[in-house]
C-alpha atoms as a PDB file:
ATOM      1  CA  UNK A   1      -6.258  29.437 -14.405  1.00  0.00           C
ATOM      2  CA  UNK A   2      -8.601  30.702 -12.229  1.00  0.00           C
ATOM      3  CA  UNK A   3      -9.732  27.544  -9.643  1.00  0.00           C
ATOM      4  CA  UNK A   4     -12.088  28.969  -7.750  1.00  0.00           C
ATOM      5  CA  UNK A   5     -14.347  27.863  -9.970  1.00  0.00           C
ATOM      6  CA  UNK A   6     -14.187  24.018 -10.849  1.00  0.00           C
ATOM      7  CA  UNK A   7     -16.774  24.570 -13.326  1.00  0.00           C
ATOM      8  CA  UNK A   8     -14.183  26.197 -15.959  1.00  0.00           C
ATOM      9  CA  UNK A   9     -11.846  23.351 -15.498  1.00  0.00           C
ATOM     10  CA  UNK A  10     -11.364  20.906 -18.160  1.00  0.00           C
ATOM     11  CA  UNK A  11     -11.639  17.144 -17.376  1.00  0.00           C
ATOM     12  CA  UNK A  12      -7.796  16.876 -18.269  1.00  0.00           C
ATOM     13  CA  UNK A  13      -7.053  19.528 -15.803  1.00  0.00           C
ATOM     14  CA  UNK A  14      -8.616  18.430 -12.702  1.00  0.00           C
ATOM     15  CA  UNK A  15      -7.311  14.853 -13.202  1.00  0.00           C
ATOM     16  CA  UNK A  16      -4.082  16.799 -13.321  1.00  0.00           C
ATOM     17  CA  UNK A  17      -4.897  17.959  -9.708  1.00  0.00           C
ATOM     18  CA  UNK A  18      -6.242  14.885  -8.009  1.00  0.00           C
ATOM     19  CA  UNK A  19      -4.608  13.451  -5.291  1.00  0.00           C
ATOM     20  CA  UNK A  20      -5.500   9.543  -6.047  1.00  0.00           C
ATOM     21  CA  UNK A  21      -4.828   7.745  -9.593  1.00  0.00           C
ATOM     22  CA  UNK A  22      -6.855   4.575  -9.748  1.00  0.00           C
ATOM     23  CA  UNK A  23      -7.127   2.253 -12.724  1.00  0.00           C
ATOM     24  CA  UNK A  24     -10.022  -0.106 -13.936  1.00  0.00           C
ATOM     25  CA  UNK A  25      -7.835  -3.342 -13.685  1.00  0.00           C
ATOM     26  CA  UNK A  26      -5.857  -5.011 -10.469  1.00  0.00           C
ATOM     27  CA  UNK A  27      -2.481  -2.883  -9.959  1.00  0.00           C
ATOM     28  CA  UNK A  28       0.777  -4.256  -8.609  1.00  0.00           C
ATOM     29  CA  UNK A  29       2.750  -1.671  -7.695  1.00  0.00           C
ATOM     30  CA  UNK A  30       1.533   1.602  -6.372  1.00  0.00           C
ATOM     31  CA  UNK A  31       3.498   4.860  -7.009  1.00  0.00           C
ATOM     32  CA  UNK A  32       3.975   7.316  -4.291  1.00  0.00           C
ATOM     33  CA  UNK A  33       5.314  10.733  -5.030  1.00  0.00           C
ATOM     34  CA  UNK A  34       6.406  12.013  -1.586  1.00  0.00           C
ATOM     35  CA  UNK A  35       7.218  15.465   0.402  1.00  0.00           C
ATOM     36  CA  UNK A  36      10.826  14.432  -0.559  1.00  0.00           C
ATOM     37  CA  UNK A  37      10.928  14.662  -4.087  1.00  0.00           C
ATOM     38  CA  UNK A  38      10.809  11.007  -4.697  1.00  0.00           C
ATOM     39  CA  UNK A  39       8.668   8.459  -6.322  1.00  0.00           C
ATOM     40  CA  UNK A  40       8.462   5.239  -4.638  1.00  0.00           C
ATOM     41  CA  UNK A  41       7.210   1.741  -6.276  1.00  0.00           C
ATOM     42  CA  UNK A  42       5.552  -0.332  -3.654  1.00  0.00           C
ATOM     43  CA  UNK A  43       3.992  -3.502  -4.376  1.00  0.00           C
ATOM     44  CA  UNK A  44       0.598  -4.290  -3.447  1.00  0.00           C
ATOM     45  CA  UNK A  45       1.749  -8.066  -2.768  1.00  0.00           C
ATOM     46  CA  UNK A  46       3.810  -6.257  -0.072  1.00  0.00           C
ATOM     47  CA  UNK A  47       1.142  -4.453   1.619  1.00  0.00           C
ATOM     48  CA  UNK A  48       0.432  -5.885   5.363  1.00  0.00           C
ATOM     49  CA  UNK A  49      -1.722  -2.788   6.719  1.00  0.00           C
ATOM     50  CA  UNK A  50      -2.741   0.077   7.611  1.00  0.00           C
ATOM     51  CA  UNK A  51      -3.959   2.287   9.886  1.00  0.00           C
ATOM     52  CA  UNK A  52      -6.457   5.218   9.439  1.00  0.00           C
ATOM     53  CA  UNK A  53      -7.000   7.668  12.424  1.00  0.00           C
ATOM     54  CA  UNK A  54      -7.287  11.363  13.439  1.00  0.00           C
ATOM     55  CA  UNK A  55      -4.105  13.204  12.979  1.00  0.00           C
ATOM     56  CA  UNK A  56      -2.459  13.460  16.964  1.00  0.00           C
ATOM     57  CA  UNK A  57      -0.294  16.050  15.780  1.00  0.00           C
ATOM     58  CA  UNK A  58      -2.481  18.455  13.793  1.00  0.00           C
ATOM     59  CA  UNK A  59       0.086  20.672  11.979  1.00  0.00           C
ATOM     60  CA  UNK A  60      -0.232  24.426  10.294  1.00  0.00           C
ATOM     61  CA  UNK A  61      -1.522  22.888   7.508  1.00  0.00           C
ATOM     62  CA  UNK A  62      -4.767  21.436   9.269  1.00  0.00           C
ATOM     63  CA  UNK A  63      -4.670  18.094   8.560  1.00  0.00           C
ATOM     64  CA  UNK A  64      -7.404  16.355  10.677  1.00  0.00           C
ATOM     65  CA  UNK A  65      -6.279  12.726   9.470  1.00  0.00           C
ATOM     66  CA  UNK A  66      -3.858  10.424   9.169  1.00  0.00           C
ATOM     67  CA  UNK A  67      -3.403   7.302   7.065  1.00  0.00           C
ATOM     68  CA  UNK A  68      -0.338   5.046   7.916  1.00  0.00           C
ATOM     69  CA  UNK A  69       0.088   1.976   5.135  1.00  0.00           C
ATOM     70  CA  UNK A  70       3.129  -0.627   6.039  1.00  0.00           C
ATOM     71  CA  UNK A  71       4.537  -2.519   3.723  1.00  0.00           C
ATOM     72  CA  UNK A  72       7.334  -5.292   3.779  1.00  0.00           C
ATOM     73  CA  UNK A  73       9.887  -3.046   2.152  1.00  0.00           C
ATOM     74  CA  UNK A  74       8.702   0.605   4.304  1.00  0.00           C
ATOM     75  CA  UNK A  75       6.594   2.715   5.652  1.00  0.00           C
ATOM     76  CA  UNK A  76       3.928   5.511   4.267  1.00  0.00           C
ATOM     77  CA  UNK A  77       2.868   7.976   6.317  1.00  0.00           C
ATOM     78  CA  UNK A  78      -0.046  10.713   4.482  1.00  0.00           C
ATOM     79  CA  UNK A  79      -1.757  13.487   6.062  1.00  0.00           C
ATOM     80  CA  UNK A  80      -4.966  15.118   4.664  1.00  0.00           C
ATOM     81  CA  UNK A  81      -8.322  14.612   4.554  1.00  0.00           C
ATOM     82  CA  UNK A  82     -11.275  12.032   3.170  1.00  0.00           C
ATOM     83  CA  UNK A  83      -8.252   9.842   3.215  1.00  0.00           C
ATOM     84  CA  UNK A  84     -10.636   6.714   3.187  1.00  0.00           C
ATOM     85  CA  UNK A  85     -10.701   7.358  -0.739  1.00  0.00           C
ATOM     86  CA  UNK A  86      -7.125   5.719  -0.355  1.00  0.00           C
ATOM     87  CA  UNK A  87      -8.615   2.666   1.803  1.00  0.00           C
ATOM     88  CA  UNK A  88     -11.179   2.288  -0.624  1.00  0.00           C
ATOM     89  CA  UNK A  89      -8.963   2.281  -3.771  1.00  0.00           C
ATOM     90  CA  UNK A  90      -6.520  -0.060  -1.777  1.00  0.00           C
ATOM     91  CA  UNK A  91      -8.795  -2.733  -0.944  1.00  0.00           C
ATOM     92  CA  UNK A  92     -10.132  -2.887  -4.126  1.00  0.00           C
ATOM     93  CA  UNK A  93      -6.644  -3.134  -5.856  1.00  0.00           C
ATOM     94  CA  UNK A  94      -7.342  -0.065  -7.821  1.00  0.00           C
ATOM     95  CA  UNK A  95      -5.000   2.208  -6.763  1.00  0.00           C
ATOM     96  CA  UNK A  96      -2.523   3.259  -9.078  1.00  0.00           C
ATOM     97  CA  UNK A  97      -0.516   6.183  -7.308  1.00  0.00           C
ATOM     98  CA  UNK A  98      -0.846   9.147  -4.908  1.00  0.00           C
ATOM     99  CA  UNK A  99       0.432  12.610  -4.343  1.00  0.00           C
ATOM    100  CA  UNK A 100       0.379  15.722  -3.049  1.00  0.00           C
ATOM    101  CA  UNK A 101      -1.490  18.630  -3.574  1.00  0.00           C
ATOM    102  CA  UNK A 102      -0.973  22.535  -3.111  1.00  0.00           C
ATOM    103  CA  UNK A 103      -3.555  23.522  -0.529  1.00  0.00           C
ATOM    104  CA  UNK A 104      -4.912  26.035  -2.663  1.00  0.00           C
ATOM    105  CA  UNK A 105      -5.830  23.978  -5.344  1.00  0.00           C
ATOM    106  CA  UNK A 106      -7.782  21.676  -2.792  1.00  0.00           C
ATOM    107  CA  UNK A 107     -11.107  23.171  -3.393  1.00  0.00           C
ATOM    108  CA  UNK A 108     -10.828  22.017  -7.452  1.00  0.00           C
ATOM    109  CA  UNK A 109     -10.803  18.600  -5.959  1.00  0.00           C
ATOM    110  CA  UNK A 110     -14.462  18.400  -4.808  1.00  0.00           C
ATOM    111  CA  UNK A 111     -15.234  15.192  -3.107  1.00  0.00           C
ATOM    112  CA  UNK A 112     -11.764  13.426  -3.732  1.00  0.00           C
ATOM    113  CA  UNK A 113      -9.195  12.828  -1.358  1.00  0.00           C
ATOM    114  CA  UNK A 114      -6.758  15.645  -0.264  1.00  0.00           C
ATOM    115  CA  UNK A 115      -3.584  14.930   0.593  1.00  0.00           C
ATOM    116  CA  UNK A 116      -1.273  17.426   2.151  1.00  0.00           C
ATOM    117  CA  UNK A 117       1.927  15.180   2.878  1.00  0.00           C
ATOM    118  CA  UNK A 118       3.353  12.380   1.866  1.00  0.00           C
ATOM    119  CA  UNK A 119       6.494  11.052   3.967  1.00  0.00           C
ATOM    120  CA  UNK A 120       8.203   7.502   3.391  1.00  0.00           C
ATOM    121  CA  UNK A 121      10.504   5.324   5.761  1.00  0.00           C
ATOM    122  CA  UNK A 122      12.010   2.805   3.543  1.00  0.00           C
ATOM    123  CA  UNK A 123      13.413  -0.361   5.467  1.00  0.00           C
ATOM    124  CA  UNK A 124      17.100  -0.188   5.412  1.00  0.00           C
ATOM    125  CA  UNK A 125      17.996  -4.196   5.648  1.00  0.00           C
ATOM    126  CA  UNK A 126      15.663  -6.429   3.317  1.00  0.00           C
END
């Protein structure tokens, strides 16, 4: 598949690459894949805040921002770029899941969201 141009990408295929699934309707529970493998189920009932800010600790990967979310149950830390696509989706109560993407496929994305990591710090006592 040849993505350097987005033009000879089917519909099914770059939904297949974006970073952000949103829905039409309210969600409850938003599904993060993260950097460790996992998929975690957070509930938007549980979300308290966030904060969205240039990335202090710009890695090899060139992330220039930084989204932290905190919920009552953990922690989401994601590093990439038009991360207010997120914040948007969030406070709208349309967002349905995030993940990663290769940074090579990040050009198929066009004006979406590009997220490089995805790390998680789950509360241990509840």
């Amino acid at each position: 598949m040849n993505i350097s141009n987005t033009q000879d990408l089917t519909k099914a295929e770059l939904e297949r690459f974006a970073c952000l699934q949103t829905s039409h309707t309210s969600t409850a529970v938003i599904s993060i894949k993260a950097d460790d493998g996992r998929t975690y189920l957070f509930a938007t009932a549980h979300y308290l805040d966030g904060i969205h800010e240039a990335n202090p600790a710009k890695d090899a990967r060139g992330s220039p921002e930084r989204l932290i979310l905190r919920f009552t149950t953990g922690e989401v830390v994601v590093l990439g770029s038009r991360l207010e696509r997120i914040e948007d989706r969030l406070a709208a109560g349309h967002l349905r899941g995030i993940k990663t993407i290769e940074p090579r496929f990040a050009p198929a994305l066009g004006n979406g969201a590009i997220i490089f990591s995805i790390t998680v710090a789950r509360k241990d006592t509840l």
